[in-house]
Each structure stands twice: as structure tokens, then as C-alpha cells.
N, C-alpha and C. Protein backbone atom coordinates (compact mmCIF):
# COMPACT_ATOMS: atom_id res chain seq x y z
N UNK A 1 0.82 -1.19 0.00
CA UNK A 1 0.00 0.00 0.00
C UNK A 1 0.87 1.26 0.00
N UNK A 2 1.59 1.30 0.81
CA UNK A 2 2.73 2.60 1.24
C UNK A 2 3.84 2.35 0.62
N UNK A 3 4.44 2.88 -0.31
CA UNK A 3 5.98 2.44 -1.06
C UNK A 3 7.16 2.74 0.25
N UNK A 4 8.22 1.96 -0.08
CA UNK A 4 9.20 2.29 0.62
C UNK A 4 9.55 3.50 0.93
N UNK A 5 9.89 3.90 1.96
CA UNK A 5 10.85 5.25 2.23
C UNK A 5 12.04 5.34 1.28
N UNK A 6 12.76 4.91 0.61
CA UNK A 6 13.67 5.21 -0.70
C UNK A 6 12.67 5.48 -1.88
N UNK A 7 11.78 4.51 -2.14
CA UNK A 7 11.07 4.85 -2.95
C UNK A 7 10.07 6.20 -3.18
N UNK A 8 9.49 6.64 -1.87
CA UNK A 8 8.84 7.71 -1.49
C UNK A 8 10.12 8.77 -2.11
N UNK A 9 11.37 9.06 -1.24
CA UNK A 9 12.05 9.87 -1.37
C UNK A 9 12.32 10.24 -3.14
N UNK A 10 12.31 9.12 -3.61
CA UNK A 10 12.67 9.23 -5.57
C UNK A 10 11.48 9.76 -5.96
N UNK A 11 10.04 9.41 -5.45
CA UNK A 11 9.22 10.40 -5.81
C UNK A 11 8.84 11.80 -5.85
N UNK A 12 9.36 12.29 -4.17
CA UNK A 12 9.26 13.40 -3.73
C UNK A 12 10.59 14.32 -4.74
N UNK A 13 11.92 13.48 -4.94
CA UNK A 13 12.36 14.40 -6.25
C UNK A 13 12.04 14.47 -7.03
N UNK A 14 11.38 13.38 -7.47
CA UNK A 14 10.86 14.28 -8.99
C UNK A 14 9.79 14.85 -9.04
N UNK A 15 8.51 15.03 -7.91
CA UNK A 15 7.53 16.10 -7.96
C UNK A 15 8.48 17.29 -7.46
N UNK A 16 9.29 17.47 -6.44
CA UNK A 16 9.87 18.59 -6.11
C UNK A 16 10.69 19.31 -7.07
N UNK A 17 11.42 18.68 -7.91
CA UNK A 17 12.49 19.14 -8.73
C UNK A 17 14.08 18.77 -7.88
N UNK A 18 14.28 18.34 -6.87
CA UNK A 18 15.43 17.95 -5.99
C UNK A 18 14.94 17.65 -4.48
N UNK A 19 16.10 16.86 -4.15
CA UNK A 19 16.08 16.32 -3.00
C UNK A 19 17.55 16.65 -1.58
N UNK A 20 16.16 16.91 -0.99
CA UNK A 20 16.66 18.08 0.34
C UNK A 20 16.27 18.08 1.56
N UNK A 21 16.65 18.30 2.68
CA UNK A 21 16.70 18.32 3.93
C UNK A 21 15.27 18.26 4.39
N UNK A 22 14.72 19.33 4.01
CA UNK A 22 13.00 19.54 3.82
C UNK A 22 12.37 18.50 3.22
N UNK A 23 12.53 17.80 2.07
CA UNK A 23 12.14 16.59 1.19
C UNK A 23 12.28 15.10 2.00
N UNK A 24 13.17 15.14 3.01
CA UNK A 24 13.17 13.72 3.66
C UNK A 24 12.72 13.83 5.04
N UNK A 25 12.59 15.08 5.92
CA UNK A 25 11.58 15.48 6.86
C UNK A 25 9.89 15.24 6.68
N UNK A 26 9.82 16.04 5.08
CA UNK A 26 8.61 15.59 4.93
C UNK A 26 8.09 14.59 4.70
N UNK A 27 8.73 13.75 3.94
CA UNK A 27 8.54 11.96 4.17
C UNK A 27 8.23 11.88 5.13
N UNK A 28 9.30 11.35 5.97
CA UNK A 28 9.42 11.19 7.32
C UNK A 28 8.02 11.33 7.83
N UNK A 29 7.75 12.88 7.72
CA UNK A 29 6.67 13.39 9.08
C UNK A 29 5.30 12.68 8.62
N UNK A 30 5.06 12.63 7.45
CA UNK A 30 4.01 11.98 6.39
C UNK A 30 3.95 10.56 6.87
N UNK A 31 5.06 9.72 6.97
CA UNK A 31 5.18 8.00 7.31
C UNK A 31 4.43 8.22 9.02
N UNK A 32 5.02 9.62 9.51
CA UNK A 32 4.56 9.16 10.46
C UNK A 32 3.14 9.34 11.22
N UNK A 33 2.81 10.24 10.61
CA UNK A 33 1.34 11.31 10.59
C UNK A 33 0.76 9.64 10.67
N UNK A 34 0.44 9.30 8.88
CA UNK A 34 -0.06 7.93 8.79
C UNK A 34 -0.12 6.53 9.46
N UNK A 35 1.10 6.57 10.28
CA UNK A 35 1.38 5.34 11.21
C UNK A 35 0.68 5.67 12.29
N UNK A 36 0.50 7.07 13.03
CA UNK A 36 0.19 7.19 13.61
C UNK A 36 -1.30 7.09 13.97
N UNK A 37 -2.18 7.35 12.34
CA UNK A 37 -3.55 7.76 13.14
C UNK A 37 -3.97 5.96 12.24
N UNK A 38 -3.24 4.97 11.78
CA UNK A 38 -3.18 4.01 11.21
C UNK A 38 -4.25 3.95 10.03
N UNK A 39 -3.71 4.92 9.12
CA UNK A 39 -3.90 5.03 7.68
C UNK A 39 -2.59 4.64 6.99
N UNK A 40 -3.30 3.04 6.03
CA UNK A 40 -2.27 2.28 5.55
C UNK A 40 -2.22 2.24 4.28
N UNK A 41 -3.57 3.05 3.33
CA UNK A 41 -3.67 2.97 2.24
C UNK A 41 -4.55 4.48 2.02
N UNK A 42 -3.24 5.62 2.05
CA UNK A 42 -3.90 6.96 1.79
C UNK A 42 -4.19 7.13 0.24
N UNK A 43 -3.25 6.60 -0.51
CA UNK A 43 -3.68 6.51 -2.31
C UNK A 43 -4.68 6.22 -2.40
N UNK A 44 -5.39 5.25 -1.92
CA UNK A 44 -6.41 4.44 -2.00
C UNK A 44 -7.77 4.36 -1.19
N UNK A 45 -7.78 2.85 -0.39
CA UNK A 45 -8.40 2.78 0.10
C UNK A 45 -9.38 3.90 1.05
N UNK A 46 -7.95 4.69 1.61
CA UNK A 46 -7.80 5.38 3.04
C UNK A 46 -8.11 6.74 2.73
N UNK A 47 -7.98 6.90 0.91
CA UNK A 47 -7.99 8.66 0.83
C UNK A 47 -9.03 9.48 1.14
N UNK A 48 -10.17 9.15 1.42
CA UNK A 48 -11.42 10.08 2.06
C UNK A 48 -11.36 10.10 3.62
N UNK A 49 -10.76 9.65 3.90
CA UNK A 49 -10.61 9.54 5.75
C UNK A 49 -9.27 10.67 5.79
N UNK A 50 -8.48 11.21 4.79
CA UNK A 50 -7.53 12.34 5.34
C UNK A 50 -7.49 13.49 4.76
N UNK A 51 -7.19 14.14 6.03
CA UNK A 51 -6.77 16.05 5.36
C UNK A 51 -5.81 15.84 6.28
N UNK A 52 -4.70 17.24 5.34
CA UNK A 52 -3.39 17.17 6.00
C UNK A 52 -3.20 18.35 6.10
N UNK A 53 -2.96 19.11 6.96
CA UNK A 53 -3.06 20.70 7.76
C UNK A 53 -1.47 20.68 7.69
N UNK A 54 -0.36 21.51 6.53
CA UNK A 54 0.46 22.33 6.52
C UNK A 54 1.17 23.61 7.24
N UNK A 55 2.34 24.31 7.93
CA UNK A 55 2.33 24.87 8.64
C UNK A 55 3.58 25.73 8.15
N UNK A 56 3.66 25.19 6.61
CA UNK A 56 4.73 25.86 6.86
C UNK A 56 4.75 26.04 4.55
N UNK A 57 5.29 26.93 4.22
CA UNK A 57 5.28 26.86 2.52
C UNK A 57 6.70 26.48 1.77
N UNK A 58 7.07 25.66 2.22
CA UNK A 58 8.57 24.70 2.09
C UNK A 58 8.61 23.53 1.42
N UNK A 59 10.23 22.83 1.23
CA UNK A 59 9.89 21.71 0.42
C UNK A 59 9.43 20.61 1.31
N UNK A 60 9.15 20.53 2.06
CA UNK A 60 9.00 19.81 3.37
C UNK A 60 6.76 19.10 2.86
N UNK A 61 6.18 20.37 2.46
CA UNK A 61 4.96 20.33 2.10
C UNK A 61 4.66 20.12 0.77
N UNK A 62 5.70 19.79 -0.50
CA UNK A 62 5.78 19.00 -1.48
C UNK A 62 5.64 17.18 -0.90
N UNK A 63 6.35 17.08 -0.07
CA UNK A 63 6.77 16.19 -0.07
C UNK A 63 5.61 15.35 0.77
N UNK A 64 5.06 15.92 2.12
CA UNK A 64 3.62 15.49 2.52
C UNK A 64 2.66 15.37 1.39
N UNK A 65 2.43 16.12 0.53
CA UNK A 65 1.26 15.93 -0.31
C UNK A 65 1.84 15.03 -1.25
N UNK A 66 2.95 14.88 -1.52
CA UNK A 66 3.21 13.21 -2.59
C UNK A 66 2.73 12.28 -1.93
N UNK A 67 3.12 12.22 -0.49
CA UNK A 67 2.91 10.71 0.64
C UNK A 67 1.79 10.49 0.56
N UNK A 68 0.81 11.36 1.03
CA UNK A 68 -0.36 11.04 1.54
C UNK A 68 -1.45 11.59 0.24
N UNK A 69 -0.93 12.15 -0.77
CA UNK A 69 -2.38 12.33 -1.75
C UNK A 69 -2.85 13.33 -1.61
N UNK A 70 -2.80 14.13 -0.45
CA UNK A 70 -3.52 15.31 -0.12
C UNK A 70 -3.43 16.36 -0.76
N UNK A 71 -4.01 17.32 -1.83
CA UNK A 71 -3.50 18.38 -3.09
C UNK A 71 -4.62 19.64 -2.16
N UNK A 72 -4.28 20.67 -2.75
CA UNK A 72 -4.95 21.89 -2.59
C UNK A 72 -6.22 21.66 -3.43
N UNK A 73 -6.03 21.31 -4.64
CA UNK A 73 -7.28 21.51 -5.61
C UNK A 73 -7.99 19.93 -5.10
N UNK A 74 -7.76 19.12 -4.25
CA UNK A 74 -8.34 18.08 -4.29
C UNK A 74 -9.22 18.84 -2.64
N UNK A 75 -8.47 19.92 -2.17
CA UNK A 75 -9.28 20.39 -0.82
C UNK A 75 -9.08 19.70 0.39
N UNK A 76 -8.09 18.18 0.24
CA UNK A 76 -7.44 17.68 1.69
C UNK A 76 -6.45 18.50 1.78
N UNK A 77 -5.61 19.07 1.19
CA UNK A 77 -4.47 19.54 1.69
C UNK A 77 -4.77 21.57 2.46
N UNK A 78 -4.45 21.62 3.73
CA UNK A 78 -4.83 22.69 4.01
C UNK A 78 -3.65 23.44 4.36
N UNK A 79 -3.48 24.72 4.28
CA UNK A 79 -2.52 25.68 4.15
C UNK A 79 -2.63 26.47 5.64
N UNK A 80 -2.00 26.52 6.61
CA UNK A 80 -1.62 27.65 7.40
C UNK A 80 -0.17 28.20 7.43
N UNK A 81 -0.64 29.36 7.17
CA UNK A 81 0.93 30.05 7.05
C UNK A 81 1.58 30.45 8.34
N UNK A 82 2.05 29.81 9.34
CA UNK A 82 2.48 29.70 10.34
C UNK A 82 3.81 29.64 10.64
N UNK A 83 4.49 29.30 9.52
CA UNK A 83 6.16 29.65 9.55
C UNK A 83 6.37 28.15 10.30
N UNK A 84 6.23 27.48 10.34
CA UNK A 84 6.21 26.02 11.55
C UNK A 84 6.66 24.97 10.60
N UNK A 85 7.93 24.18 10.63
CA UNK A 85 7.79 23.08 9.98
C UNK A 85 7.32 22.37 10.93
N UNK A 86 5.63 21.79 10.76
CA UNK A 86 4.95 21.08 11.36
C UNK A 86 3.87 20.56 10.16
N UNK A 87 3.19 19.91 10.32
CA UNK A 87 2.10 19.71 10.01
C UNK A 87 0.56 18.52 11.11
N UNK A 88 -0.57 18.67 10.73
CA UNK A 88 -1.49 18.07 11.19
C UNK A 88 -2.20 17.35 10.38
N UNK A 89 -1.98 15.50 10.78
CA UNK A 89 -2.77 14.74 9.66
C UNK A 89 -4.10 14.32 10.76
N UNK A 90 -5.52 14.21 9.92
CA UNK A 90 -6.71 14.61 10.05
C UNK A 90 -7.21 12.74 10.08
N UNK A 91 -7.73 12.26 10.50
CA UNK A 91 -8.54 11.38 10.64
C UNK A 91 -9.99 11.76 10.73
N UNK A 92 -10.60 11.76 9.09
CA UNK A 92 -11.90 12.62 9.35
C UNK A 92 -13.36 11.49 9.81
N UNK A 93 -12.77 10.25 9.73
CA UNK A 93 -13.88 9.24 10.25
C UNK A 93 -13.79 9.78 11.92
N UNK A 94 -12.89 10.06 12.29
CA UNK A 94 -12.56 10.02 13.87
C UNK A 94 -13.01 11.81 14.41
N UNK A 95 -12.56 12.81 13.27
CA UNK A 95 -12.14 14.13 14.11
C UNK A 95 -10.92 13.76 14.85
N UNK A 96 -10.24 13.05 14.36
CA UNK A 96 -9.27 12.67 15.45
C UNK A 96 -7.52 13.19 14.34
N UNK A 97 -6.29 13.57 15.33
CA UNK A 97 -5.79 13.93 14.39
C UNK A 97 -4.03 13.89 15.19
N UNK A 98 -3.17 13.96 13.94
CA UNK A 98 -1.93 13.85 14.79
C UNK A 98 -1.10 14.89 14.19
N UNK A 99 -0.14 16.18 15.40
CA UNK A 99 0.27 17.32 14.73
C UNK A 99 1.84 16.82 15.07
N UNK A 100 2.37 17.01 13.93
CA UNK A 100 3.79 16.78 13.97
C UNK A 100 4.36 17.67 13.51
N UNK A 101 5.59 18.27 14.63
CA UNK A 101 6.49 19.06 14.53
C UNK A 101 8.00 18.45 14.58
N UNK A 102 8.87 19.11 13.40
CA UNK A 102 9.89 18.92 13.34
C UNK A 102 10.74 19.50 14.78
N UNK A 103 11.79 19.16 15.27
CA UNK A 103 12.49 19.74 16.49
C UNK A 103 13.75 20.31 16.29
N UNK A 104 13.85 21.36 17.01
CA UNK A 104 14.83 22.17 16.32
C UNK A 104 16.23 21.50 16.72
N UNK A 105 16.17 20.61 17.87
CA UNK A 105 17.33 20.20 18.26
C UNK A 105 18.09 18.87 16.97
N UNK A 106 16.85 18.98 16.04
CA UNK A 106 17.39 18.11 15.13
C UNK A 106 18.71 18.53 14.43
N UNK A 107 18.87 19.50 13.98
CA UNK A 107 19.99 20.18 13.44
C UNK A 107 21.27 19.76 14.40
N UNK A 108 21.02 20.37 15.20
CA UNK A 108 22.25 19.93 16.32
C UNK A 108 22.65 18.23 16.40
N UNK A 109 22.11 17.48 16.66
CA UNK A 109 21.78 16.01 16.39
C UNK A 109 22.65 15.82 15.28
N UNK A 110 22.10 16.42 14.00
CA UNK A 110 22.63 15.87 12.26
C UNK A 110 24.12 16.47 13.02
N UNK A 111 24.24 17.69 13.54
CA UNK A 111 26.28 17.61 13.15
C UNK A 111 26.78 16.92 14.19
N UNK A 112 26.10 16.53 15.50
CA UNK A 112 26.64 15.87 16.65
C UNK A 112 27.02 13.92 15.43
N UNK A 113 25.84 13.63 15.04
CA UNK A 113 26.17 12.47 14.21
C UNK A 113 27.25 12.45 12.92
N UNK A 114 27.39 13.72 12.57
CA UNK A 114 28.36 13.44 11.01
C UNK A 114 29.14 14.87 11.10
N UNK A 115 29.91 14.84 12.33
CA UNK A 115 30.98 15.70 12.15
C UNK A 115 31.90 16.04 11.10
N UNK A 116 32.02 14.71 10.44
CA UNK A 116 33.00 14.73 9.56
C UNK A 116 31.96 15.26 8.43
N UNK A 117 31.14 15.91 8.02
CA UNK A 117 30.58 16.03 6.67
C UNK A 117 30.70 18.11 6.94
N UNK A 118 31.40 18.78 6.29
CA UNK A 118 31.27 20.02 6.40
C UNK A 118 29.90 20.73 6.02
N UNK A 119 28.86 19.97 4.85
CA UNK A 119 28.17 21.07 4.11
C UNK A 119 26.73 20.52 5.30
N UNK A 120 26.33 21.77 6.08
CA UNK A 120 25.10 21.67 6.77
C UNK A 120 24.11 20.84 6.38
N UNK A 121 24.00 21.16 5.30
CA UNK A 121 22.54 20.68 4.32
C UNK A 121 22.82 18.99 4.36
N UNK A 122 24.34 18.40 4.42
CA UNK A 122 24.73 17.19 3.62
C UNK A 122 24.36 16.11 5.02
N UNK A 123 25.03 16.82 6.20
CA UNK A 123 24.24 16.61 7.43
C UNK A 123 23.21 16.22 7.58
N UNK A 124 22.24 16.96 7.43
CA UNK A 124 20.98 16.80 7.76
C UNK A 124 20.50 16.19 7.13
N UNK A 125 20.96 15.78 5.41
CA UNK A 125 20.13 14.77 4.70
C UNK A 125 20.57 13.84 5.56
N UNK A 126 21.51 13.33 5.34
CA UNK A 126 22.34 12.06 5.78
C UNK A 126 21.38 12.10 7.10
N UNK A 127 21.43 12.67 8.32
CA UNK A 127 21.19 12.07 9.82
C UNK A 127 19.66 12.08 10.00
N UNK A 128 18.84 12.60 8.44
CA UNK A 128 17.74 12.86 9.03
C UNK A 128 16.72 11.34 8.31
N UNK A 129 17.49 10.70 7.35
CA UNK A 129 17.42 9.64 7.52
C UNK A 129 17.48 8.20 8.14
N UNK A 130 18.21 8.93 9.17
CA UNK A 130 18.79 7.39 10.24
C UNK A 130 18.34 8.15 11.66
N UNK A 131 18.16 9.12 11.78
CA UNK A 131 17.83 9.32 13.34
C UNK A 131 16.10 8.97 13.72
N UNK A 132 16.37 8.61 14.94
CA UNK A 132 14.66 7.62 15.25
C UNK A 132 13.47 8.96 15.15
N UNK A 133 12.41 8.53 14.85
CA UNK A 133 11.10 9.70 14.90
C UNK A 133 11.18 10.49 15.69
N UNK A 134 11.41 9.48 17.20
CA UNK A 134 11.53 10.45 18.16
C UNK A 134 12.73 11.81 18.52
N UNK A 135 13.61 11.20 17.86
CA UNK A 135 15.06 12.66 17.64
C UNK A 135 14.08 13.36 17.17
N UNK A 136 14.05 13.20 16.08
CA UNK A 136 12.91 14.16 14.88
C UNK A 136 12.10 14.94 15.06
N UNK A 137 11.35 14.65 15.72
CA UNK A 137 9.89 14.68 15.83
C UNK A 137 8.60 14.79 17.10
N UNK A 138 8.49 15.80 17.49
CA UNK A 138 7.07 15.82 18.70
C UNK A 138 5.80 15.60 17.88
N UNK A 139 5.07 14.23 18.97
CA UNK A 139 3.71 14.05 17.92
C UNK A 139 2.85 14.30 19.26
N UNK A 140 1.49 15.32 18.82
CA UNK A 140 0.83 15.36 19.42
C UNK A 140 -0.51 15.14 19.06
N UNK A 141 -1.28 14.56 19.92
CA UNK A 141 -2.46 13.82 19.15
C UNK A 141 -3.79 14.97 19.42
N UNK A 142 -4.48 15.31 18.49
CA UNK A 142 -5.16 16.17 18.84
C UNK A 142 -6.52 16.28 18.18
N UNK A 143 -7.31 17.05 18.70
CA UNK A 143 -9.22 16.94 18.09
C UNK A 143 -8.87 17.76 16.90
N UNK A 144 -9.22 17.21 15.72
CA UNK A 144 -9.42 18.24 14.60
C UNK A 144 -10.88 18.37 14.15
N UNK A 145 -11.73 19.34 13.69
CA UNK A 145 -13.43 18.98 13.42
C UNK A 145 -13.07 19.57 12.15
N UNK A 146 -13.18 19.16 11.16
CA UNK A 146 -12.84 19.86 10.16
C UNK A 146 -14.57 19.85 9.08
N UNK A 147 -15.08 21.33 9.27
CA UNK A 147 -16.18 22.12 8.73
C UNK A 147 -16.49 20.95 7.24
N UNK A 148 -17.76 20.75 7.18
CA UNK A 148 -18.33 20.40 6.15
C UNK A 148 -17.88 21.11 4.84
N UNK A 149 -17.89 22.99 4.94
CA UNK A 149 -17.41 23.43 3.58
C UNK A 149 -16.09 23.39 3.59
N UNK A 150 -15.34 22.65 4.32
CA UNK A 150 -14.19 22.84 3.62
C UNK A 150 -13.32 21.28 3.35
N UNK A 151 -14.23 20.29 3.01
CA UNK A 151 -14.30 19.18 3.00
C UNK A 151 -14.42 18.88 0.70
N UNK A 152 -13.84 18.54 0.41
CA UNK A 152 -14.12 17.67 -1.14
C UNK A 152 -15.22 17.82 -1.13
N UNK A 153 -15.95 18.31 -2.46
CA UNK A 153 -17.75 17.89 -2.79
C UNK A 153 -18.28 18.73 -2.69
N UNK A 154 -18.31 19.65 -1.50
CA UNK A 154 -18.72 20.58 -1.07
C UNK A 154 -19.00 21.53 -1.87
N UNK A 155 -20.10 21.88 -1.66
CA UNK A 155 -21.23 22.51 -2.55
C UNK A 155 -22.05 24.02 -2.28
N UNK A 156 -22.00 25.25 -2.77
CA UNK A 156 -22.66 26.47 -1.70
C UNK A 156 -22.73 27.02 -3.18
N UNK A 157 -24.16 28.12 -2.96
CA UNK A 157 -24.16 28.94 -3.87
C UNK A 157 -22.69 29.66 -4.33
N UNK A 158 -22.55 29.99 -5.52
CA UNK A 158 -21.69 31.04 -6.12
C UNK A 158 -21.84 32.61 -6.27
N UNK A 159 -20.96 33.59 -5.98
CA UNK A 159 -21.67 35.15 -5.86
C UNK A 159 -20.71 35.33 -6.63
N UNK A 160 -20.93 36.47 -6.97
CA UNK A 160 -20.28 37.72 -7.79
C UNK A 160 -20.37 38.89 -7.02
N UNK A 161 -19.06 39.35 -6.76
CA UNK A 161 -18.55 40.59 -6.26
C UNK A 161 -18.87 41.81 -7.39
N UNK A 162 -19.83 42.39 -6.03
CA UNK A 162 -20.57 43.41 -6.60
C UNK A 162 -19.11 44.76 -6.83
N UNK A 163 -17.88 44.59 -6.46
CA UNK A 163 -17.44 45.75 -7.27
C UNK A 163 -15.97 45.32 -8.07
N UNK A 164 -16.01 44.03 -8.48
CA UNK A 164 -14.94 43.58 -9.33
C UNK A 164 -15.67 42.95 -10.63
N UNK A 165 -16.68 41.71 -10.07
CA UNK A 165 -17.23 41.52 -10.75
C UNK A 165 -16.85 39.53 -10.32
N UNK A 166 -15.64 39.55 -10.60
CA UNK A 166 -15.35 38.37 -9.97
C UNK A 166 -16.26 37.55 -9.16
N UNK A 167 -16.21 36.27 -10.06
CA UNK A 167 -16.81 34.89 -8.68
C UNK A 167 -16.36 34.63 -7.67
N UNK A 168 -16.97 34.44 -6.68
CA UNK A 168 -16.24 33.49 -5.25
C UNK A 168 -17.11 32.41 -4.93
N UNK A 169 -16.15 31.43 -4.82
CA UNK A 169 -16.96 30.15 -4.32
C UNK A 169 -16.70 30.39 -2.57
N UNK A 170 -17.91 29.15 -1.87
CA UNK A 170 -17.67 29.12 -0.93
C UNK A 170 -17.85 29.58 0.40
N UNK A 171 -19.04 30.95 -0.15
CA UNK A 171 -19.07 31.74 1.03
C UNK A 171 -17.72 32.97 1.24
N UNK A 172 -16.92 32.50 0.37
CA UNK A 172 -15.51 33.47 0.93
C UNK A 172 -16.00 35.40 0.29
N UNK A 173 -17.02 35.57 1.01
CA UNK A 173 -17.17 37.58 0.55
C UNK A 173 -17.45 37.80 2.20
N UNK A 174 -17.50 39.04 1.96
CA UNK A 174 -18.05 39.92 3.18
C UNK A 174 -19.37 40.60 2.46
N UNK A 175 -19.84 41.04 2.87
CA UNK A 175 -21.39 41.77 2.76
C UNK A 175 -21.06 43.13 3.58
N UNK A 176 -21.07 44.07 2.86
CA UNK A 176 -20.82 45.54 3.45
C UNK A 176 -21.88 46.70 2.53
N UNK A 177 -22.33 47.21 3.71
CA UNK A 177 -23.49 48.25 3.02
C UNK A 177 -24.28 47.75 1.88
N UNK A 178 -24.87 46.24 2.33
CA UNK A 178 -25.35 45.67 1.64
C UNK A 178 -25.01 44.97 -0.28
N UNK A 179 -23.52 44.95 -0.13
CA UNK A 179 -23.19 44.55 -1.21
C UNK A 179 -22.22 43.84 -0.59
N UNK A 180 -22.07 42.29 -1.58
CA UNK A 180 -21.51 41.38 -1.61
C UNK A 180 -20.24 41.57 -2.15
N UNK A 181 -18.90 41.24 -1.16
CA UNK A 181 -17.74 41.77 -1.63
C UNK A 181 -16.38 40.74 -1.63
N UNK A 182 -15.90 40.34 -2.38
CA UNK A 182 -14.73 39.64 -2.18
C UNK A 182 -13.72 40.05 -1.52
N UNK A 183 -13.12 39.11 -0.98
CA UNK A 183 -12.24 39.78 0.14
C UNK A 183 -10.96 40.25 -0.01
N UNK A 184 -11.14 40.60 -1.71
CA UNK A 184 -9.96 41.77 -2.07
C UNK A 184 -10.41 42.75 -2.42
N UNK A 185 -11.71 43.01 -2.48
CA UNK A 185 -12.12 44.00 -2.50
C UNK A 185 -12.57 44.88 -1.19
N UNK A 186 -12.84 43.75 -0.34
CA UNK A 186 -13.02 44.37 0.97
C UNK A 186 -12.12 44.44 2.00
N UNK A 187 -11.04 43.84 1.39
CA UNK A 187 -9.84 44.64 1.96
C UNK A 187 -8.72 44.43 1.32
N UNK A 188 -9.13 45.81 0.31
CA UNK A 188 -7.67 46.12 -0.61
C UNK A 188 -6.12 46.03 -0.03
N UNK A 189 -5.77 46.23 1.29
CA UNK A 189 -4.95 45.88 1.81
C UNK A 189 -4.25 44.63 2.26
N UNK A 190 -4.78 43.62 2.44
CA UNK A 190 -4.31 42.33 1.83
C UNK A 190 -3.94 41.90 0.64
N UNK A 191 -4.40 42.78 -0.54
CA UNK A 191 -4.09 41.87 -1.98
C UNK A 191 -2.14 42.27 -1.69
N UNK A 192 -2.55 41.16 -2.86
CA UNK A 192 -0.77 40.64 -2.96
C UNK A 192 -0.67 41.07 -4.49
N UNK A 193 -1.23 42.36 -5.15
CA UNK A 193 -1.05 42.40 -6.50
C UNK A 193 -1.58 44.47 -6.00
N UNK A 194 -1.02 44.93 -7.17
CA UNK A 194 -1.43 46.44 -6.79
C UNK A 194 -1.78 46.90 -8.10
């Protein structure tokens, strides 16, 4: 059901474009998310029972969404921009869920194990392969309820922003002085475009 961890890793380079410190963490945290909430067939069988809550916009979150299937446009994969290499895998039969954070003492660990390797990065591939979950890794098990609309399938009227013109799915406007507004329009100060 689950390909090997070498095998995973040859995947995660070639969706990533290379393979990196971030790329075998995220394996890693992915093997373990899954072991943990005992989802054995996320391709498959298992893929409507997960969402995978991101924490961070790194190669680390290429590499979770190869493992486990979870895509943005498929709507399991969820985005918080939290700066955190962490993530939270979702057991949605349960609400039940496991948040895994990388540990910072890992770094220290990779050069305490391979002194002899000068390049940081070469370190951390190398030790972050052989050091146990637990070096790695705090797992904490936690309630996730994750909202009907923001679930696959999910279905809500469509509006049009009364001053762009633009669709929004989803409910995502504000309503101000009685007009329906997307939320770049209703707050020009967030857009990321000028």
C-alpha cells in the first residue's frame, strides 16, 4: 500500500524538482502522521478519511502531499501560514488527528552524528534519515473537526462581487453596506497584487 521510504524519497524528487533536507523530513513526518492515526492505504483505500493541515510553505509540504495524496485543488491539503515546519494529519472518520512538529534540536543532532561532513545541508540529509522519529519529531495527538465546507464535494451557492465583478466560491465575501464583496475587495490591503 505505502511504497518504501527510498522509494517515497525518488518520488518526492521528482515532484519537487530535488532532493533536500525539507524533502526527507517531509517523508518522514508523512510516514509518520499515517502510522500514527493508522492510515495504511492513503492513495487508496484510506484517501477520504484524510486532510493534512500544513504549517509551513517549504519543500518539506511538497513532499507530505506526494505521501499522503492530499492536493490543494483536491481540498485535503490545508494551508496555514504559520512559519512552523509542522504539520497536522486529520482522521476525518474520527475528528481525530496527529500534529507533527519537526524539532529544532534536530539540526544539532545531524552535526553531533556526522561531524565529519562540512556542508550543513549534507548533514541533515544524511542524519535525518537514520535518526529515530523520536530525535525528529514531537507528535501530538489532537481533536481536529474539520467544517463540512471545507471538505471535497462541497457545494454552496456562487456570488459575484458586486465591485470587481469576480466569482467566489464558498461563502468566501463579506457583505458591506449591503453589497456582496470579495475579500480583495473588501480589503484592498491584503491583496498581494497592486
Amino acid at each position: 500500500m505505502i511504497d518504501s521510504f527510498d522509494t517515497l524519497l525518488q518520488r518526492a524528487e521528482a515532484a519537487h524538482g530535488h532532493i533536500c533536507a525539507g524533502q526527507i523530513l517531509g517523508v518522514r513526518m508523512a510516514l509518520l502522521g499515517l502510522k500514527t492515526l493508522g492510515i495504511e492505504d492513503p492513495l487508496g483505500a484510506d484517501r477520504k478519511r484524510l486532510v493534512a493541515f500544513v504549517e509551513i510553505d517549504r519543500c518539506a509540504t511538497d513532499a507530505i502531499g506526494m505521501v499522503t495524496g492530499c492536493r490543494l485543488g483536491k481540498r485535503t491539503l490545508k494551508f496555514r501560514d504559520w512559519g512552523k515546519m509542522a504539520a497536522t494529519f486529520v482522521d476525518l472518520s474520527q475528528d481525530l488527528g496527529a500534529r507533527i512538529v519537526a524539532l529544532e534540536t534536530s539540526r544539532d543532532l545531524a552535526r553531533e552524528l556526522h561531524p565529519e561532513i562540512e556542508s550543513k545541508s549534507k548533514q541533515q540529509m544524511l542524519a535525518y534519515r537514520e535518526l529515530d522519529d523520536a530525535q525528529l519529531f514531537r507528535v501530538d495527538r489532537v481533536r481536529v473537526h474539520v467544517d463540512p465546507s471545507e471538505l471535497p464535494g462541497y457545494k454552496a451557492d456562487r456570488v459575484v462581487c458586486s465591485r470587481c465583478g469576480e466569482g467566489i466560491n464558498f461563502g468566501r465575501y463579506e457583505e458591506l453596506a449591503g453589497q456582496k464583496l470579495c475579500l480583495s475587495c473588501a480589503h484592498p490591503e491584503l491583496r498581494y497584487w497592486s
